[in-house]
Protein backbone atom coordinates (compact mmCIF):
# COMPACT_ATOMS: atom_id res chain seq x y z
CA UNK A 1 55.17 76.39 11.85
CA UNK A 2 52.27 74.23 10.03
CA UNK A 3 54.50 70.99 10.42
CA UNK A 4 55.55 71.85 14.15
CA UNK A 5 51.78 71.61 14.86
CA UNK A 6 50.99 68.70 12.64
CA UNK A 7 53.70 67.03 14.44
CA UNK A 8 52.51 68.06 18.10
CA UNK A 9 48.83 66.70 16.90
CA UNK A 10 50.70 63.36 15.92
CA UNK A 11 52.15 63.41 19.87
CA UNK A 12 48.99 63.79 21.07
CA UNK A 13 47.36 60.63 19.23
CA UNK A 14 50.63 59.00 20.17
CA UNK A 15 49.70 59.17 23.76
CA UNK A 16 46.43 58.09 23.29
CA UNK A 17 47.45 55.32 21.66
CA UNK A 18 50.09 54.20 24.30
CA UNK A 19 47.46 54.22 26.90
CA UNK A 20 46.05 50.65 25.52
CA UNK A 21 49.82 49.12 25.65
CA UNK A 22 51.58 46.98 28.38
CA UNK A 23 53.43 49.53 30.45
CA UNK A 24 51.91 51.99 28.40
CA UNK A 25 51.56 54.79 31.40
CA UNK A 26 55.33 54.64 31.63
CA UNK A 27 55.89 55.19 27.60
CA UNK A 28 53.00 58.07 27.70
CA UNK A 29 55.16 59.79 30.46
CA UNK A 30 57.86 60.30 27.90
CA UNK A 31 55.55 61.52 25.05
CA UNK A 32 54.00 63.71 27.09
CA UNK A 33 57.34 65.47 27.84
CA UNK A 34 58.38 65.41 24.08
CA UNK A 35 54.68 67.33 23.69
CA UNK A 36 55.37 70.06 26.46
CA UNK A 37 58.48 70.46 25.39
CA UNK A 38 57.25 71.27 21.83
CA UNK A 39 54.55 73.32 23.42
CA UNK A 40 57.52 75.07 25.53
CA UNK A 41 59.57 75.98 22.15
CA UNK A 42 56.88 77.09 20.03
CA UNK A 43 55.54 79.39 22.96
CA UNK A 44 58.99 80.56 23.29
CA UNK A 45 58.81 82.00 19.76
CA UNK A 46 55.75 83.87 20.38
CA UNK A 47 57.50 85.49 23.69
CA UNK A 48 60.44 86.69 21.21
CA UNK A 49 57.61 87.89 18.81
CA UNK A 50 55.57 89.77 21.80
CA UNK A 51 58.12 90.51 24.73
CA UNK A 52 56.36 91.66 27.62
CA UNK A 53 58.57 93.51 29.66
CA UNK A 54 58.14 96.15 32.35
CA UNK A 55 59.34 99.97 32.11
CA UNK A 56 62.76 101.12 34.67
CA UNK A 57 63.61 104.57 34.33
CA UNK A 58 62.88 106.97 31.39
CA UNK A 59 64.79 105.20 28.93
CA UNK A 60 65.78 101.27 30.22
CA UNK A 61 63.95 98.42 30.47
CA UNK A 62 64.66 95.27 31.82
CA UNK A 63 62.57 91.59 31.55
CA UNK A 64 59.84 91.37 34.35
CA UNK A 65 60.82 89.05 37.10
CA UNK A 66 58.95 90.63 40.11
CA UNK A 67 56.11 87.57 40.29
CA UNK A 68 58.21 84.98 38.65
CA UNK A 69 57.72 82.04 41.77
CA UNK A 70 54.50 80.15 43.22
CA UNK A 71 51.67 81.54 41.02
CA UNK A 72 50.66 77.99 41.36
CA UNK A 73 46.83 77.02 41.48
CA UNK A 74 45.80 76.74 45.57
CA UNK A 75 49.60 78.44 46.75
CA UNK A 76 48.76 81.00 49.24
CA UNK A 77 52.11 83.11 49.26
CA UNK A 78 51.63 83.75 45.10
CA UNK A 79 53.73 86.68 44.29
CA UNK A 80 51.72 90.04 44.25
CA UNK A 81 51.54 91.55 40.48
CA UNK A 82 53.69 95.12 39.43
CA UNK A 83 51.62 97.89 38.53
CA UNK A 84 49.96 97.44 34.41
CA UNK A 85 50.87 100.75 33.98
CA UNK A 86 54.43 99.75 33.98
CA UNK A 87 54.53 96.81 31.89
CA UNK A 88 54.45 96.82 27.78
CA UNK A 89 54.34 94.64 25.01
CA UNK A 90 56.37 94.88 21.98
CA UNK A 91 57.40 98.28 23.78
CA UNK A 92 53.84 99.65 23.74
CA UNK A 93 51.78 100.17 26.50
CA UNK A 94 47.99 98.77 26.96
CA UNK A 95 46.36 101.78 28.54
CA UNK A 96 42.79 101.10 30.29
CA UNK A 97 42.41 104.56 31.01
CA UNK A 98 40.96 105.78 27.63
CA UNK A 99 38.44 102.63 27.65
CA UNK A 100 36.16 103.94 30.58
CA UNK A 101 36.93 107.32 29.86
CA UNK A 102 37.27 108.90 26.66
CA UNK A 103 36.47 112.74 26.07
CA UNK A 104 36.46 115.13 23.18
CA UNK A 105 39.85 115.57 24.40
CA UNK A 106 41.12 112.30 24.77
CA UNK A 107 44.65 111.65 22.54
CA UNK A 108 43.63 109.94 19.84
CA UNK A 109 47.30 108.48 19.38
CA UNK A 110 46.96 107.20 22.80
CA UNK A 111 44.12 105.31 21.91
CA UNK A 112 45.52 103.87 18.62
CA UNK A 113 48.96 102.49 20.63
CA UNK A 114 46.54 101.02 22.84
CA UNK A 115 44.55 98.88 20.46
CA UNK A 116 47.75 97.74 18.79
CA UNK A 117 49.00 96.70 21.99
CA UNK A 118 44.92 94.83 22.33
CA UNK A 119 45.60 93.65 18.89
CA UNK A 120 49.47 91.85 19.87
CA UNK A 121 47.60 90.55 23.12
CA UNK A 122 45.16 89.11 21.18
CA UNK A 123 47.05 87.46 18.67
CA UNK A 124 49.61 86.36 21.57
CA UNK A 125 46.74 84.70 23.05
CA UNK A 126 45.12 83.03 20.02
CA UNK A 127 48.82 81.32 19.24
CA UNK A 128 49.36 80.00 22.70
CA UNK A 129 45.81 78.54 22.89
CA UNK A 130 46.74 76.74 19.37
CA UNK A 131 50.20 75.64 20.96
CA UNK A 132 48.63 74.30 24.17
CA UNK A 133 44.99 72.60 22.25
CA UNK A 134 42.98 74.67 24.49
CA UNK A 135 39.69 76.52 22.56
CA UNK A 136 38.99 79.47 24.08
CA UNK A 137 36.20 80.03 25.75
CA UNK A 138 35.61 83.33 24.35
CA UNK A 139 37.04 83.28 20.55
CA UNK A 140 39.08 86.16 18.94
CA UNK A 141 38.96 87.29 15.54
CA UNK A 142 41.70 88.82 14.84
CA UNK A 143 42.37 92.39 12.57
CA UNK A 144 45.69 93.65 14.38
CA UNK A 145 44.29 96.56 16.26
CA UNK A 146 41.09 96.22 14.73
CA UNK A 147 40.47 92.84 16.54
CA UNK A 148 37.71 91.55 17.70
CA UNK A 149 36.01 89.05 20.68
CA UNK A 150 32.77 86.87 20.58
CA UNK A 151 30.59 86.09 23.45
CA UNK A 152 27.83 83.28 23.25
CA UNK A 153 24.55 85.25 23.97
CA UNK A 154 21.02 83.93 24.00
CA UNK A 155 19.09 85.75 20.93
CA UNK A 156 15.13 84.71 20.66
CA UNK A 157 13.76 85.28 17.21
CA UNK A 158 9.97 85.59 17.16
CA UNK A 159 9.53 84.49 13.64
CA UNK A 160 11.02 80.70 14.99
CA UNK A 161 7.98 80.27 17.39
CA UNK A 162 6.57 77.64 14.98
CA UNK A 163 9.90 75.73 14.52
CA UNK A 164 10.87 72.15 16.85
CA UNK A 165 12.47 72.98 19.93
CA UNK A 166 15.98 71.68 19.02
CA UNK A 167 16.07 73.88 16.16
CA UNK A 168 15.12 77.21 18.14
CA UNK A 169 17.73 76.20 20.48
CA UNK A 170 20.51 75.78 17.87
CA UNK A 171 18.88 78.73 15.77
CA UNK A 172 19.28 81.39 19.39
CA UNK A 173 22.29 80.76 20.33
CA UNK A 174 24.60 83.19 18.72
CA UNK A 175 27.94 84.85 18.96
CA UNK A 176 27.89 88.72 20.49
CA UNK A 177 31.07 89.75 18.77
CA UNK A 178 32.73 93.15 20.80
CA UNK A 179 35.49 95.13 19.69
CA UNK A 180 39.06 95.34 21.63
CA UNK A 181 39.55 98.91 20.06
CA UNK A 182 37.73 102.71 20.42
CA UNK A 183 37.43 104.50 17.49
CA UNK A 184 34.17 104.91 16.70
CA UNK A 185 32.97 102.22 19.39
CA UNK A 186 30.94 102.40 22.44
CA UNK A 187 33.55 102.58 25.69
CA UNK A 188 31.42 100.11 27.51
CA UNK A 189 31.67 97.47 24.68
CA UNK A 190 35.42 97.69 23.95
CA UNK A 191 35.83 97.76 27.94
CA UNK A 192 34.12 94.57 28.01
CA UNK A 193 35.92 92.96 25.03
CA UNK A 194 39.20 93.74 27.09
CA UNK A 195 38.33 91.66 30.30
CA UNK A 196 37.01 88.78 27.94
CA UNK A 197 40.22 88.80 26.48
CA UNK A 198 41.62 88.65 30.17
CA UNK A 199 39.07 85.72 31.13
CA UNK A 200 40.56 84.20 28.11
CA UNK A 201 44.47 84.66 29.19
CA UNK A 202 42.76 83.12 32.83
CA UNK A 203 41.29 79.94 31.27
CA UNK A 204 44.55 79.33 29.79
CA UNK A 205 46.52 79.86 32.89
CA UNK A 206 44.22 77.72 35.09
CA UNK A 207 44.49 75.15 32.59
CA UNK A 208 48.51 75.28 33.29
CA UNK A 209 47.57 74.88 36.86
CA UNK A 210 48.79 78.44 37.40
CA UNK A 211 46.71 81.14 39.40
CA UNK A 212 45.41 84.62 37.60
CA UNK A 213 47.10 87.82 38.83
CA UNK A 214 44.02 89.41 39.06
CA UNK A 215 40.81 90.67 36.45
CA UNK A 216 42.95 93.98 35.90
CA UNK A 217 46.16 92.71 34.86
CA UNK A 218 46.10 91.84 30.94
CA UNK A 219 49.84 92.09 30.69
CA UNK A 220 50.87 90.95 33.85
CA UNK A 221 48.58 87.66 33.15
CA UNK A 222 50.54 87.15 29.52
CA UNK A 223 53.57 87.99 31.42
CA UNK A 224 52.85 85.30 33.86
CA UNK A 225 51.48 82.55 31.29
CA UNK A 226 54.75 82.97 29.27
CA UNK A 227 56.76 82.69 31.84
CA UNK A 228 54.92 79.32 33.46
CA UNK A 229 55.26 77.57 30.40
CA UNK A 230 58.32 78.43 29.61
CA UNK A 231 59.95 77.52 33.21
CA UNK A 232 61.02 73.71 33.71
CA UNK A 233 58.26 73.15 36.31
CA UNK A 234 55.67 73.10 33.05
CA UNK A 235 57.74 70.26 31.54
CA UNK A 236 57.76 68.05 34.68
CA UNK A 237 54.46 68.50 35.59
């Protein structure tokens, strides 16, 4: 997987170099084709190693197709998403319910399946934003169901009142880090990390030129970002 990267880097540099050649814009068409279609195949892998698929009847399940045509940036008639309830990844279910709303009483098995589904989300996410050179604007670190998502915050420490001005400003900004899990955690944190790690699943669909299915839908975003790059539109674009 290293040298599949290494060589998609080496594509990359390619086209920047062909953009200084005589009919160079012609040449850079091609290697940026060979690069999405690299991009395409290794993103590919991680939809076989995190299928995302939605629930029909008790006991079936079939791949989601329900939104599967103009999610496109600016297309009015984008396909409505399916309910998150119904979808699952890796056949687990990402539950919201017990991060705004967890009890004494709340199943505590529940709320482990749903941080390993977090946790394959995550890790889904951090792959494809390798595969496509995109840093994310909110980074992961990532610890399976014990994963975890940083926010830049502003931090002012008194004791650097005497220091130069761009050292205070490097020295305060810091990295909130909030945890896409429960046990143990404040609700309102881990709810938090959850639509960061959505925002993050947005930036990378916007930067396909594909629209978000909305702030709600984790799944049905991943859904929708493995199926964009993986259609033949992405390579032609």
């Amino acid at each position: 997987m290293r040298g599949m990267i290494d060589y998609m880097l080496f594509l990359s540099q390619e086209a920047n170099r062909l953009l200084t050649e005589e009919r160079g814009c012609v040449k850079l068409k091609n290697v940026q084709r060979k690069l999405r279609a690299r991009q395409q195949y290794m993103i590919s892998q991680v939809s076989l190693l995190y299928p995302v698929k939605i629930l029909v009847g008790p006991a079936q399940e079939q791949e989601l197709e329900s939104y599967s045509s103009s999610s496109r940036l600016g297309n009015p008639s984008a396909s409505k998403p399916v309910n998150q309830g119904s979808l699952t990844i890796l056949g687990l279910n990402l539950t919201l319910l017990p991060f705004t709303k967890m009890s004494f009483f709340t199943d505590k098995k529940e709320v482990q399946r749903s941080a390993t589904a977090v946790g394959y989300v995550a890790h889904a996410v951090s792959l494809i934003a390798s595969y496509l050179q995109v840093p994310l604007r909110y980074p992961l670190r990532l610890g399976g169901s014990r994963s975890y998502i940083n926010d830049h915050a502003s931090s002012i420490d008194p004791a650097s009142s005497d220091l130069s001005l761009d050292t205070t400003l490097s020295a305060n900004v810091k990295l909130a880090e909030f945890p896409l899990f429960l046990e143990g955690q404040d609700t309102t944190r881990a709810a938090y990390a959850v639509f960061l790690l959505n925002k993050d699943i947005e930036q990378l669909l916007n930067f396909i030129g594909v629209k978000s299915l909305g702030p709600r839908h984790v799944l049905a975003n991943l859904k929708e970002l493995l199926r964009s790059v993986q259609s033949s539109e992405y390579i032609d674009t």
